[in-house]
N, C-alpha and C. Protein backbone atom coordinates (compact mmCIF):
# COMPACT_ATOMS: atom_id res chain seq x y z
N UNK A 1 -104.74 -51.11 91.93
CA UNK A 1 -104.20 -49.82 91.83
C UNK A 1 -103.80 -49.44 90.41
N UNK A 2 -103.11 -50.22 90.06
CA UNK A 2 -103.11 -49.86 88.31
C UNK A 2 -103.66 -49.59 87.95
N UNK A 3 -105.29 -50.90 87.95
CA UNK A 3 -106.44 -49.72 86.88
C UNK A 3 -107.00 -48.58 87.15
N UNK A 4 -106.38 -48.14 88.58
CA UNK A 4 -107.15 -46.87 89.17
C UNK A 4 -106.16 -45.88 88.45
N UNK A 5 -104.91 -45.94 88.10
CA UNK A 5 -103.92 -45.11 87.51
C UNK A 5 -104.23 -45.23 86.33
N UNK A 6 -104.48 -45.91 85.51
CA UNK A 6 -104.91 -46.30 84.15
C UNK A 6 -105.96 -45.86 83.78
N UNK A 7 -106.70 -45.20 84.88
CA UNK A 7 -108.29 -44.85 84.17
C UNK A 7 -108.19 -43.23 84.62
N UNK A 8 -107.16 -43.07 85.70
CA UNK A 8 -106.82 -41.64 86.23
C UNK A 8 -106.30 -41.18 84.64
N UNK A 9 -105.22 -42.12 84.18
CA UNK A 9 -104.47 -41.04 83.14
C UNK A 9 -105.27 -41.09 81.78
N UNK A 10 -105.77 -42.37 81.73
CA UNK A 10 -107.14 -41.87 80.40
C UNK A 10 -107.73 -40.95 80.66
N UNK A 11 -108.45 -41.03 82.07
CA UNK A 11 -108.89 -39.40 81.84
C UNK A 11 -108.09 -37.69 82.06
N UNK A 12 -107.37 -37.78 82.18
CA UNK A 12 -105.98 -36.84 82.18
C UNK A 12 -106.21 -37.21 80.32
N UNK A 13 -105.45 -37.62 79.94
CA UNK A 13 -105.26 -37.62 78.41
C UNK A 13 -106.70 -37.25 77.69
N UNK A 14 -107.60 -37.59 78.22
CA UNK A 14 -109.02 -36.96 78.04
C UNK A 14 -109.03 -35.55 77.90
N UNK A 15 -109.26 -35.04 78.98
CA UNK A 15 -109.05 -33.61 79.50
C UNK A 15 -107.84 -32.72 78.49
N UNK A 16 -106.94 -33.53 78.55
CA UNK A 16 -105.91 -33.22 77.43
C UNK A 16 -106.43 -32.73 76.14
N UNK A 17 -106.78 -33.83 75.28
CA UNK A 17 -107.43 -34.23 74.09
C UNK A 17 -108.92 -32.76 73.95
N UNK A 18 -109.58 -32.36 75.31
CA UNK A 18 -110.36 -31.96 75.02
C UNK A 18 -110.08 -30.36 75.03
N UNK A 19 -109.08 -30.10 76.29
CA UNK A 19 -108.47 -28.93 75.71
C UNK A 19 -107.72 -28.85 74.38
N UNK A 20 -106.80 -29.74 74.06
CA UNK A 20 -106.97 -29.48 72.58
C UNK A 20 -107.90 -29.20 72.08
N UNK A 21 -108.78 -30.16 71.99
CA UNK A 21 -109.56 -29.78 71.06
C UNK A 21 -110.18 -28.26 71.65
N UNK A 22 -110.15 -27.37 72.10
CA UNK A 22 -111.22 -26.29 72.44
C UNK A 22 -109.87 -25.28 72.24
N UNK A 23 -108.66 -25.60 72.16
CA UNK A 23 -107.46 -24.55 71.75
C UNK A 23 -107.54 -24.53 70.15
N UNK A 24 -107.57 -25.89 69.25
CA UNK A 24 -107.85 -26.20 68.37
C UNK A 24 -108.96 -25.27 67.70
N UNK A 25 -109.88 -25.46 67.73
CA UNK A 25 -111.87 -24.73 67.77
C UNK A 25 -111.25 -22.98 68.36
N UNK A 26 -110.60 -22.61 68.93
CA UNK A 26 -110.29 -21.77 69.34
C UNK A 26 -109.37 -20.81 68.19
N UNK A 27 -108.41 -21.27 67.88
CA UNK A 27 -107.64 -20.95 66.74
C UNK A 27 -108.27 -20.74 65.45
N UNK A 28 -108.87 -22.16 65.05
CA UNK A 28 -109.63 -21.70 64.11
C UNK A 28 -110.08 -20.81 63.70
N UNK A 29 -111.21 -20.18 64.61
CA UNK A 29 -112.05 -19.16 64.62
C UNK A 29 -111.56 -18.10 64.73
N UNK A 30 -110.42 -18.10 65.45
CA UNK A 30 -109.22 -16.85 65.30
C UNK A 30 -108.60 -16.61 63.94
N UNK A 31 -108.59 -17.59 63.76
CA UNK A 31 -107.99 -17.70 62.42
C UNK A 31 -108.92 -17.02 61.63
N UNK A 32 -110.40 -17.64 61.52
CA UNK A 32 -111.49 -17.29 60.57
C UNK A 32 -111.73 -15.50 60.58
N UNK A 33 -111.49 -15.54 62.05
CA UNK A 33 -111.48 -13.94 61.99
C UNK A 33 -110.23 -12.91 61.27
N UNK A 34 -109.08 -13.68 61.64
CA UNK A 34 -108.15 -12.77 61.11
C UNK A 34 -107.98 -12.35 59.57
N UNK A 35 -108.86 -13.82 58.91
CA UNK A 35 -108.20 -13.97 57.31
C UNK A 35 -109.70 -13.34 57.11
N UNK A 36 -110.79 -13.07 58.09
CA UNK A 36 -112.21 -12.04 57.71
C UNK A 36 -111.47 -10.49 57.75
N UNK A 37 -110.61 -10.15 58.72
CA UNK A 37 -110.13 -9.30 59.02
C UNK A 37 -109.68 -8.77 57.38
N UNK A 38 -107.94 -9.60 57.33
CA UNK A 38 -107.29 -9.73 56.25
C UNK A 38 -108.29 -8.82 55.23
N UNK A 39 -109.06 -9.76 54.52
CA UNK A 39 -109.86 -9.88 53.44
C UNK A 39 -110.64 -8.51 53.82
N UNK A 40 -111.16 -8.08 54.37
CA UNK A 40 -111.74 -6.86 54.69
C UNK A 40 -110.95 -5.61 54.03
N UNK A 41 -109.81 -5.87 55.13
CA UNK A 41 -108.56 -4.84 54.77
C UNK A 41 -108.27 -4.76 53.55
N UNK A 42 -107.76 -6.06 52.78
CA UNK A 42 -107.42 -6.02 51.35
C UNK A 42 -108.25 -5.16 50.68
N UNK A 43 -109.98 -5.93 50.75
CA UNK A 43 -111.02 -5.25 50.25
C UNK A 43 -111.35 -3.93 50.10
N UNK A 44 -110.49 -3.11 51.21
CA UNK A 44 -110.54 -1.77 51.58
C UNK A 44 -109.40 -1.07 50.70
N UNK A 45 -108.81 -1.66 50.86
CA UNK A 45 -106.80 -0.89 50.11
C UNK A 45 -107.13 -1.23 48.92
N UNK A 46 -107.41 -2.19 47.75
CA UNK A 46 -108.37 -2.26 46.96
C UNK A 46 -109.21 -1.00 46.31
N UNK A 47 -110.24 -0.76 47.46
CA UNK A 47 -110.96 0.06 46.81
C UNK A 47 -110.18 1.22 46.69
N UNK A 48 -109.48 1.49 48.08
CA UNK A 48 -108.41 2.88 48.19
C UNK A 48 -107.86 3.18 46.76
N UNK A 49 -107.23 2.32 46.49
CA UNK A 49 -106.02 1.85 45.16
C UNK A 49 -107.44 2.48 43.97
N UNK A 50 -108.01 2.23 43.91
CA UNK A 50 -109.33 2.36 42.73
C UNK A 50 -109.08 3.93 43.07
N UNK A 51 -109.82 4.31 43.82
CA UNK A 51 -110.08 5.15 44.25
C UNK A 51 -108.83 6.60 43.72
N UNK A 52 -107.65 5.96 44.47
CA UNK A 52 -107.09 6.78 43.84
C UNK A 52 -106.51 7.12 42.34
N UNK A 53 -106.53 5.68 41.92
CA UNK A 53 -106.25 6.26 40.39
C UNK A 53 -107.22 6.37 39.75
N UNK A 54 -108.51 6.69 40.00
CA UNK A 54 -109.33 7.37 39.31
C UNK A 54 -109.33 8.86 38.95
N UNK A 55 -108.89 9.26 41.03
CA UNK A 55 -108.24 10.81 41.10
C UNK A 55 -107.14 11.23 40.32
N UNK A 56 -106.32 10.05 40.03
CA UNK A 56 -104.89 10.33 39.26
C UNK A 56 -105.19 10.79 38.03
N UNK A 57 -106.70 10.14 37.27
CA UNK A 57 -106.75 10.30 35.74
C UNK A 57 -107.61 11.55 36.17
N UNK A 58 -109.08 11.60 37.02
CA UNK A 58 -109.14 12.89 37.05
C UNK A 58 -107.86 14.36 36.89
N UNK A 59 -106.79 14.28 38.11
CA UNK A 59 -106.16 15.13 38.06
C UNK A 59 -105.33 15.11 36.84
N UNK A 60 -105.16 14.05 35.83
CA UNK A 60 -104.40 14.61 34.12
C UNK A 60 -105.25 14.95 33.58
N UNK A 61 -106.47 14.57 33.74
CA UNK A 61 -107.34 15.80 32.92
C UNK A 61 -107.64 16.87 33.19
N UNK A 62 -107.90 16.89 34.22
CA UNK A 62 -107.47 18.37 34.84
C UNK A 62 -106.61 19.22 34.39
N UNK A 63 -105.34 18.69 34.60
CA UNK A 63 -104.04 18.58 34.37
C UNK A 63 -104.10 19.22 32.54
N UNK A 64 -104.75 18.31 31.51
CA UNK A 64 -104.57 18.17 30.57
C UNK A 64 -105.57 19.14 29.65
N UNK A 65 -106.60 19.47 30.37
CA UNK A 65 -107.32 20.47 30.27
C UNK A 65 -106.70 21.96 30.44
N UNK A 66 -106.06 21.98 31.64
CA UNK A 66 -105.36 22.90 31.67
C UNK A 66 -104.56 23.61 30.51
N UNK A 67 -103.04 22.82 29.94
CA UNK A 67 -102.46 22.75 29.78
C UNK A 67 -102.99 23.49 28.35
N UNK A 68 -104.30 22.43 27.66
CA UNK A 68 -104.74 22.99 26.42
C UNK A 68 -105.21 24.39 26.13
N UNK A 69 -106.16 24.83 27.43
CA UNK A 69 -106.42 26.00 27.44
C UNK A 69 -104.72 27.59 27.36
N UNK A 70 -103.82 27.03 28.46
CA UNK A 70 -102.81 27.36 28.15
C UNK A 70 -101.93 28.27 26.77
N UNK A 71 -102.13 27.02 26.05
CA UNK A 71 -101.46 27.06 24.75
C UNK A 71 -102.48 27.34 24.02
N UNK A 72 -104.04 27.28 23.57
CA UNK A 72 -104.79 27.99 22.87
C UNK A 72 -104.45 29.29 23.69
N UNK A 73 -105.04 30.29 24.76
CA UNK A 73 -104.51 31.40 25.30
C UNK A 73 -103.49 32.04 24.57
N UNK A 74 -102.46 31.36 24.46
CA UNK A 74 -101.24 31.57 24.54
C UNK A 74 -101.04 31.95 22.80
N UNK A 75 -101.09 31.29 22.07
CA UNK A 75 -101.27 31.19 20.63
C UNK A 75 -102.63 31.97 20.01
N UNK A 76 -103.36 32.54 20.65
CA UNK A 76 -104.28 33.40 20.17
C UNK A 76 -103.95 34.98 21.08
N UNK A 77 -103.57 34.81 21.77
CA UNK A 77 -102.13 36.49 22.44
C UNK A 77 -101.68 36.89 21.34
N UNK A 78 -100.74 35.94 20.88
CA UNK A 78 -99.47 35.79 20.29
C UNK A 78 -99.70 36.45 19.08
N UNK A 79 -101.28 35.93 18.35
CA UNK A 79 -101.69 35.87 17.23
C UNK A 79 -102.71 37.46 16.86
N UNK A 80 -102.94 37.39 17.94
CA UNK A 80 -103.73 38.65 18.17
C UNK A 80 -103.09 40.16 18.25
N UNK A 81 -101.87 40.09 19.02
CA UNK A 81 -100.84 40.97 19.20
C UNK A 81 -100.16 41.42 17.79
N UNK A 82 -99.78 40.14 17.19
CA UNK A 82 -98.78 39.91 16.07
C UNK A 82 -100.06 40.64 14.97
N UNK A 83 -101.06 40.50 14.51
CA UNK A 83 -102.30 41.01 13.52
C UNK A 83 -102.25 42.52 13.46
N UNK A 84 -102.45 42.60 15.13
CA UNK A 84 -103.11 43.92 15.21
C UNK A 84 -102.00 44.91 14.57
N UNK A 85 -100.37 44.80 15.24
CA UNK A 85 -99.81 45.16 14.53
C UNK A 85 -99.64 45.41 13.04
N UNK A 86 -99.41 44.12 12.25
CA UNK A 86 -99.19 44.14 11.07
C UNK A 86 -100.44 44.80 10.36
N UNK A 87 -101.67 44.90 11.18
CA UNK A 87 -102.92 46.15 10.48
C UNK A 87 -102.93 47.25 10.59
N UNK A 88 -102.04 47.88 11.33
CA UNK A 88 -101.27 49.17 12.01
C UNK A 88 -100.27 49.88 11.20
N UNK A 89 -99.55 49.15 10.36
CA UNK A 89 -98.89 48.90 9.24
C UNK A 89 -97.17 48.91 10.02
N UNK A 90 -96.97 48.47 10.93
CA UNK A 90 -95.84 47.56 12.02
C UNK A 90 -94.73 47.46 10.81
N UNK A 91 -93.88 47.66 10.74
CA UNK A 91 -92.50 47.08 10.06
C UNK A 91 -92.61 45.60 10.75
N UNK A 92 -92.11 44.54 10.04
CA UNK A 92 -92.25 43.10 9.68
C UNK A 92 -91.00 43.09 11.37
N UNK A 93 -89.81 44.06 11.55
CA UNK A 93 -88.94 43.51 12.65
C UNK A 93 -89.72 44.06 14.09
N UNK A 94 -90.21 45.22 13.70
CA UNK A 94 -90.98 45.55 15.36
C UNK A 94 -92.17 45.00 15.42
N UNK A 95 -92.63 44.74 14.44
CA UNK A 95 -93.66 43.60 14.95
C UNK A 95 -93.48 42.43 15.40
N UNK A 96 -92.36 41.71 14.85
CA UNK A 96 -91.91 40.51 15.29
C UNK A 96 -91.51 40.50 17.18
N UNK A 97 -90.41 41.49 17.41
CA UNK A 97 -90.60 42.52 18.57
C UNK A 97 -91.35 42.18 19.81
N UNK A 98 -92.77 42.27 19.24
CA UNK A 98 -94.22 42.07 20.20
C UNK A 98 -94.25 40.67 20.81
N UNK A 99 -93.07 40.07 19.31
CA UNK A 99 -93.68 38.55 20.03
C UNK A 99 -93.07 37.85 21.02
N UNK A 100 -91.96 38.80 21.62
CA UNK A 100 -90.96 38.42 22.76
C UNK A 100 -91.44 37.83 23.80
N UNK A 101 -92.83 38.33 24.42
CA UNK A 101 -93.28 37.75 25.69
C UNK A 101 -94.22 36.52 25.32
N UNK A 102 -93.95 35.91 24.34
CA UNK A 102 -95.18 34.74 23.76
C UNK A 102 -93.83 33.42 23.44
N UNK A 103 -92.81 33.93 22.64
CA UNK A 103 -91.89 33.14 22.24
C UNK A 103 -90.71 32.81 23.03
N UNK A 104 -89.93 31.86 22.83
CA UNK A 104 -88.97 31.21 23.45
C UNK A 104 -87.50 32.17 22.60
N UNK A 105 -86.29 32.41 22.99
CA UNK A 105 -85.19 32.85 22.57
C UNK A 105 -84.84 32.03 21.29
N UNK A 106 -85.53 31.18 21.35
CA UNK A 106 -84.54 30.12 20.08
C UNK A 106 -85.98 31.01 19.05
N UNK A 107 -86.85 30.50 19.46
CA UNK A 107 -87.61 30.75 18.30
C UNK A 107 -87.53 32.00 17.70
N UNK A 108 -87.36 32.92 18.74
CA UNK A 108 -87.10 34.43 18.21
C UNK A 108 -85.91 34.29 17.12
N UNK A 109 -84.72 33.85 17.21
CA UNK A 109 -83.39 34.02 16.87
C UNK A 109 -84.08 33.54 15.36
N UNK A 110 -84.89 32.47 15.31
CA UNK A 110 -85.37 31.42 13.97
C UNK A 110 -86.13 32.51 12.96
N UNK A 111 -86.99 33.24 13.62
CA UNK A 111 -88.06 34.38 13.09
C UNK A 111 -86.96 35.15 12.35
N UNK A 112 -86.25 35.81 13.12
CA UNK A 112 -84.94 37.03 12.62
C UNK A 112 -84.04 36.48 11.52
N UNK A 113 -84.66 35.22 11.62
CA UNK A 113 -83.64 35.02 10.31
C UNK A 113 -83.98 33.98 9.08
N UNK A 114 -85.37 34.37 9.24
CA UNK A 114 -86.13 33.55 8.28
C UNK A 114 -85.91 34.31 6.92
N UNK A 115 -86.49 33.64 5.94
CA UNK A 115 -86.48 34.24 4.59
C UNK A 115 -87.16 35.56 4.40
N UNK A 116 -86.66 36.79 3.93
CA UNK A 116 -87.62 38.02 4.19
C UNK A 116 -88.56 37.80 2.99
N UNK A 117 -88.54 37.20 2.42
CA UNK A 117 -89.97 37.19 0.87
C UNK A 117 -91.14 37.03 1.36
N UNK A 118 -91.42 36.42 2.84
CA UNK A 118 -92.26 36.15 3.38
C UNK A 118 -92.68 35.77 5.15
N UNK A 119 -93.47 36.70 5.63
CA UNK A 119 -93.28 36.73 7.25
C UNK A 119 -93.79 35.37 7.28
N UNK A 120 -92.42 34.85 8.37
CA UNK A 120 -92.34 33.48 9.08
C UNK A 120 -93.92 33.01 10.27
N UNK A 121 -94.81 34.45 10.35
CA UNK A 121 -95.13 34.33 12.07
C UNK A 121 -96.58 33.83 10.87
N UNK A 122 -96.68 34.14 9.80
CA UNK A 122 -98.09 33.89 9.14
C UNK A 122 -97.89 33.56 7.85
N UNK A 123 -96.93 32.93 8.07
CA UNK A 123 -96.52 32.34 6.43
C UNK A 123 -96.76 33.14 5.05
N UNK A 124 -96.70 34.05 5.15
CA UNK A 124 -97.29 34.31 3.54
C UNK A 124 -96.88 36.01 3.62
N UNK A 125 -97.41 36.43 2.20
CA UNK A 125 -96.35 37.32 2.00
C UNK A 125 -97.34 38.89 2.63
N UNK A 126 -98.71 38.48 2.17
CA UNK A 126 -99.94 39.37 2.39
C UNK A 126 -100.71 38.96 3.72
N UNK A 127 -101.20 39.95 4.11
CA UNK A 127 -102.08 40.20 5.77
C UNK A 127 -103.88 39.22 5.41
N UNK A 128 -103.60 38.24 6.10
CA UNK A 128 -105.01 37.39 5.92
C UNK A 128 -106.10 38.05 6.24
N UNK A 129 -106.73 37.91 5.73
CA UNK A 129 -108.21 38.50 6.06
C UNK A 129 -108.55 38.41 7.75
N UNK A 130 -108.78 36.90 8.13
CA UNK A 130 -108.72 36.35 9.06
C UNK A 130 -108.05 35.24 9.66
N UNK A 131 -108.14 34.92 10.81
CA UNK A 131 -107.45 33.72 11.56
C UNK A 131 -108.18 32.87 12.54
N UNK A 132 -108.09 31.66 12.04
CA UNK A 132 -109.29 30.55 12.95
C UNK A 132 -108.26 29.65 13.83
N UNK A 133 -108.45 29.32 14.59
CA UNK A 133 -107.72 28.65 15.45
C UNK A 133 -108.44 26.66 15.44
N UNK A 134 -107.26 25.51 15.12
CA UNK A 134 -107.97 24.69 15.16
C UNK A 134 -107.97 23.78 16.77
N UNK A 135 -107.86 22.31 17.26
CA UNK A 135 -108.18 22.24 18.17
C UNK A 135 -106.56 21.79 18.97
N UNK A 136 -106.51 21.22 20.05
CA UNK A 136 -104.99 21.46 20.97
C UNK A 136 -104.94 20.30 20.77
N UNK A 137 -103.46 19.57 20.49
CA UNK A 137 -103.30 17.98 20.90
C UNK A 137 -102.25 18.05 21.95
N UNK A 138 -101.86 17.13 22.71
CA UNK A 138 -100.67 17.51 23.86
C UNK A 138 -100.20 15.89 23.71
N UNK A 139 -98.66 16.29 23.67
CA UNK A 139 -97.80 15.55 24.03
C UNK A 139 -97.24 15.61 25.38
N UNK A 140 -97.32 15.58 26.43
CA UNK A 140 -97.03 15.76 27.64
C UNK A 140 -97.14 17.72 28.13
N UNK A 141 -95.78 18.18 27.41
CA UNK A 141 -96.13 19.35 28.12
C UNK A 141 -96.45 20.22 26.35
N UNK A 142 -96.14 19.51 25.88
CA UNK A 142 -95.82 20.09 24.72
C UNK A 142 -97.24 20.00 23.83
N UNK A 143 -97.77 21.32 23.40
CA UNK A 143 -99.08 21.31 22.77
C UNK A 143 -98.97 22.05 21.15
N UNK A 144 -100.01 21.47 20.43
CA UNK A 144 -99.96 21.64 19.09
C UNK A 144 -101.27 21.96 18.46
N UNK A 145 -101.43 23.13 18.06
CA UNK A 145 -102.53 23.54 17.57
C UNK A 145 -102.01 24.69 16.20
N UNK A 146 -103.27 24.32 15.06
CA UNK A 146 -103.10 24.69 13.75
C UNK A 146 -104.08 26.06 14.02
N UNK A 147 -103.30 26.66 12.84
CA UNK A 147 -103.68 28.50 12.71
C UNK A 147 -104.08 28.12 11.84
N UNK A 148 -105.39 28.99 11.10
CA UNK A 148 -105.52 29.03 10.19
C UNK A 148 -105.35 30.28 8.93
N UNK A 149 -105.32 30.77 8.51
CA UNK A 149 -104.69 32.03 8.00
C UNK A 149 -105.64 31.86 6.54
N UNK A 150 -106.74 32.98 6.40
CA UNK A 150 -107.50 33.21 5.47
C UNK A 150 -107.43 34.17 4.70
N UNK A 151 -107.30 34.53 3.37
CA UNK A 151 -107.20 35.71 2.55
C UNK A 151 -108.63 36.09 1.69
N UNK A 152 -109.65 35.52 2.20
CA UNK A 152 -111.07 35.87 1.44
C UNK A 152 -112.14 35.22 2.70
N UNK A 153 -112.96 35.97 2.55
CA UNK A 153 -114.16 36.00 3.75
C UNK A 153 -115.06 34.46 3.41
N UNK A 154 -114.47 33.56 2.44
CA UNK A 154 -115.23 32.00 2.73
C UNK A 154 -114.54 31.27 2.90
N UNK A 155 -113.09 31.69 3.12
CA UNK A 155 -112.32 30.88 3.82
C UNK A 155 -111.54 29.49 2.64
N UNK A 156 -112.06 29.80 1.21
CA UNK A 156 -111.65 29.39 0.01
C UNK A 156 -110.04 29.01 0.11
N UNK A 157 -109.19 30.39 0.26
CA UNK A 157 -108.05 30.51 0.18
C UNK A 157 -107.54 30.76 1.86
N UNK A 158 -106.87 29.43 1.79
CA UNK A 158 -106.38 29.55 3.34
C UNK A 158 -105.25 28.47 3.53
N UNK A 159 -104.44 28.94 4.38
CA UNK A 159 -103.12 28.20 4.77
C UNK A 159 -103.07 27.49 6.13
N UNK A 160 -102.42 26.40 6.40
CA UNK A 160 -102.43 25.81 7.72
C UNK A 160 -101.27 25.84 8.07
N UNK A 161 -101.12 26.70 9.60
CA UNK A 161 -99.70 27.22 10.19
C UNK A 161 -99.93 26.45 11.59
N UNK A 162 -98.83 25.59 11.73
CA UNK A 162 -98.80 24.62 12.78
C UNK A 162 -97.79 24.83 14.13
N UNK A 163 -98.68 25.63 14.88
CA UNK A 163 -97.70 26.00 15.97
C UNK A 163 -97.69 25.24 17.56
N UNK A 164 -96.45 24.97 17.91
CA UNK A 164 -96.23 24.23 18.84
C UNK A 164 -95.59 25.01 20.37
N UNK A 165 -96.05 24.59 21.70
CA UNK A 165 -95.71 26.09 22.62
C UNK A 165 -95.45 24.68 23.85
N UNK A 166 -95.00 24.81 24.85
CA UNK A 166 -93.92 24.82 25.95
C UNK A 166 -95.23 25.33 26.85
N UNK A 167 -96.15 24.18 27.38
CA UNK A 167 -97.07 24.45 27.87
C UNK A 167 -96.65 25.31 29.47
N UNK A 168 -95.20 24.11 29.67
CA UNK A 168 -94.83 24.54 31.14
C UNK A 168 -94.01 25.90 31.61
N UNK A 169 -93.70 26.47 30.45
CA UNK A 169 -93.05 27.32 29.95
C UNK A 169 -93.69 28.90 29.70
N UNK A 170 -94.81 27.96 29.51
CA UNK A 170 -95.79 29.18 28.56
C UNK A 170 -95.00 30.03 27.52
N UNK A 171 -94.88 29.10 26.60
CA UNK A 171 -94.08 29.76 25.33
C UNK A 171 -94.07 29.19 23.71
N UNK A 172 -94.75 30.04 23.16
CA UNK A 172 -94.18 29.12 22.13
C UNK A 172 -93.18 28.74 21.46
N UNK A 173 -93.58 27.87 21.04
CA UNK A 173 -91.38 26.96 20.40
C UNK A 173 -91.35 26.83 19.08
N UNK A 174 -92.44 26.83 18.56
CA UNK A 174 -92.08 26.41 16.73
C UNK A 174 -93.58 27.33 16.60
N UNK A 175 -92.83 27.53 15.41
CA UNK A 175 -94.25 28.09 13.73
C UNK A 175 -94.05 27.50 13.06
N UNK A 176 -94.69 26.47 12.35
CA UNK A 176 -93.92 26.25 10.54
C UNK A 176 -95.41 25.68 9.66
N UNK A 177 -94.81 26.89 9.25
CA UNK A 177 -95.27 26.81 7.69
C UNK A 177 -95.73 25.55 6.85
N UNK A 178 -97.28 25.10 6.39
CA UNK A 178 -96.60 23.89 5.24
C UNK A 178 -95.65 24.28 4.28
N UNK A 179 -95.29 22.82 4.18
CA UNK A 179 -94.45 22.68 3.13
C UNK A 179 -94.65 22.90 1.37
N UNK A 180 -96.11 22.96 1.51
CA UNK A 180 -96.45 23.66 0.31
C UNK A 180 -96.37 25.13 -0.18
N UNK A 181 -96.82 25.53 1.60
CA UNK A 181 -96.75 27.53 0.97
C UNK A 181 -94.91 27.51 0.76
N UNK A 182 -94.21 27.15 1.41
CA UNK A 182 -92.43 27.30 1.89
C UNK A 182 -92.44 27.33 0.01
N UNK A 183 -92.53 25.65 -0.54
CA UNK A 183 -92.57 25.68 -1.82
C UNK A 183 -93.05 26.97 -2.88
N UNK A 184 -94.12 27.10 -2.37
CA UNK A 184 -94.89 28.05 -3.43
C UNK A 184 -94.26 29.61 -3.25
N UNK A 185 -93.52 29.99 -1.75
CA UNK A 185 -92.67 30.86 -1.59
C UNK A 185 -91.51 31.17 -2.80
N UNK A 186 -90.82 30.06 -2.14
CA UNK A 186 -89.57 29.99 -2.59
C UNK A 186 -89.61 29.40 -4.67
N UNK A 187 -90.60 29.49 -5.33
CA UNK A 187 -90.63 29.50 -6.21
C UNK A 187 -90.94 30.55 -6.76
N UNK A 188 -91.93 31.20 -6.51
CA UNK A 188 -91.94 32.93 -6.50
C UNK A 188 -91.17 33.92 -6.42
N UNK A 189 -89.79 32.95 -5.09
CA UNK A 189 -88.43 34.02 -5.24
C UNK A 189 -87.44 33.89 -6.23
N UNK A 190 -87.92 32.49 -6.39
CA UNK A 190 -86.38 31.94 -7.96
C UNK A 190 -87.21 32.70 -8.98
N UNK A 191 -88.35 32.99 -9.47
CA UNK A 191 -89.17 33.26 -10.73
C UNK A 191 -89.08 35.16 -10.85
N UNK A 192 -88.97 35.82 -9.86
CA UNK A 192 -88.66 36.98 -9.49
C UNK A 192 -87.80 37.61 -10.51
């Protein structure tokens, strides 16, 4: 009777051993699937993740495109408005005036009280022939593009006026002058 119990529970521990093993083989493959799964998914959120910050840099250029067009717009209004006047023959304060819906309050207050020897909005003392516009750089909202201000039709004699505008704002915030014409101004007024 023993070895009949002894060969009963070997095979019981058999049977055991072999469902293990087939829970074992079972898991595995569960396993193999889940970490196929996993890896799929990753693979997917991954591309998502790509995906979207590609849209992200699309939309700042977008974004940044925008912004430039903006402030060129905005600075050739400004510039256009401010000309036509001063060819009209505009007093230097009602022309300035025009530039209310282009400029910021500070900048206005800066204009009104610039040096009168020479209008602040075009640096110089005489009406340029013409005006070229150069290209936009952006600091976030803040964009910067050079005027050019010509007094002879080859463009020989010409000044670079560096104006800066409040893209989000739509306004411009600074004019200034180089520091050479300011100089060549203000030596003209001591020599006077």
């Amino acid at each position: 009777m023993r070895g009949l119990r002894m060969k009963q529970h070997a095979q019981g521990f058999s049977a055991i051993v072999a469902v293990l093993t087939i829970v074992v083989v079972a898991l595995a493959t569960l396993s193999a699937y889940l970490y196929a799964d996993k890896k799929a998914a990753d693979d997917a959120q991954t591309a998502t993740d790509q995906q979207m910050s590609e849209q992200m840099v699309s939309d700042d250029d977008a974004l940044n495109t925008q912004r430039k067009a903006v402030a060129s717009n905005l600075v050739k209004g400004a510039y256009d408005t401010y000309m036509t006047g001063l060819r009209v023959g505009q007093d230097q304060d009602a022309n300035r005036a025009t530039l209310v819906t282009y400029t910021t309050s500070e900048l206005e207050k800066e204009l009104a009280a610039a040096d009168p020897t020479y209008d602040p909005v075009i640096c110089a003392q005489n009406i340029p022939v013409s005006l070229t516009y150069g290209g936009v750089t952006l600091d976030g909202a803040v964009a910067t593009l050079t005027v050019m201000a010509h007094w002879d039709d080859q463009g020989s004699d010409a000044a670079a006026i560096t104006v800066k505008t409040d893209t989000d704002r739509n306004k411009i915030t600074a004019i200034m002058c180089s520091q050479d014409l300011i100089d060549e101004y203000t030596q003209k007024k001591v020599n006077w």
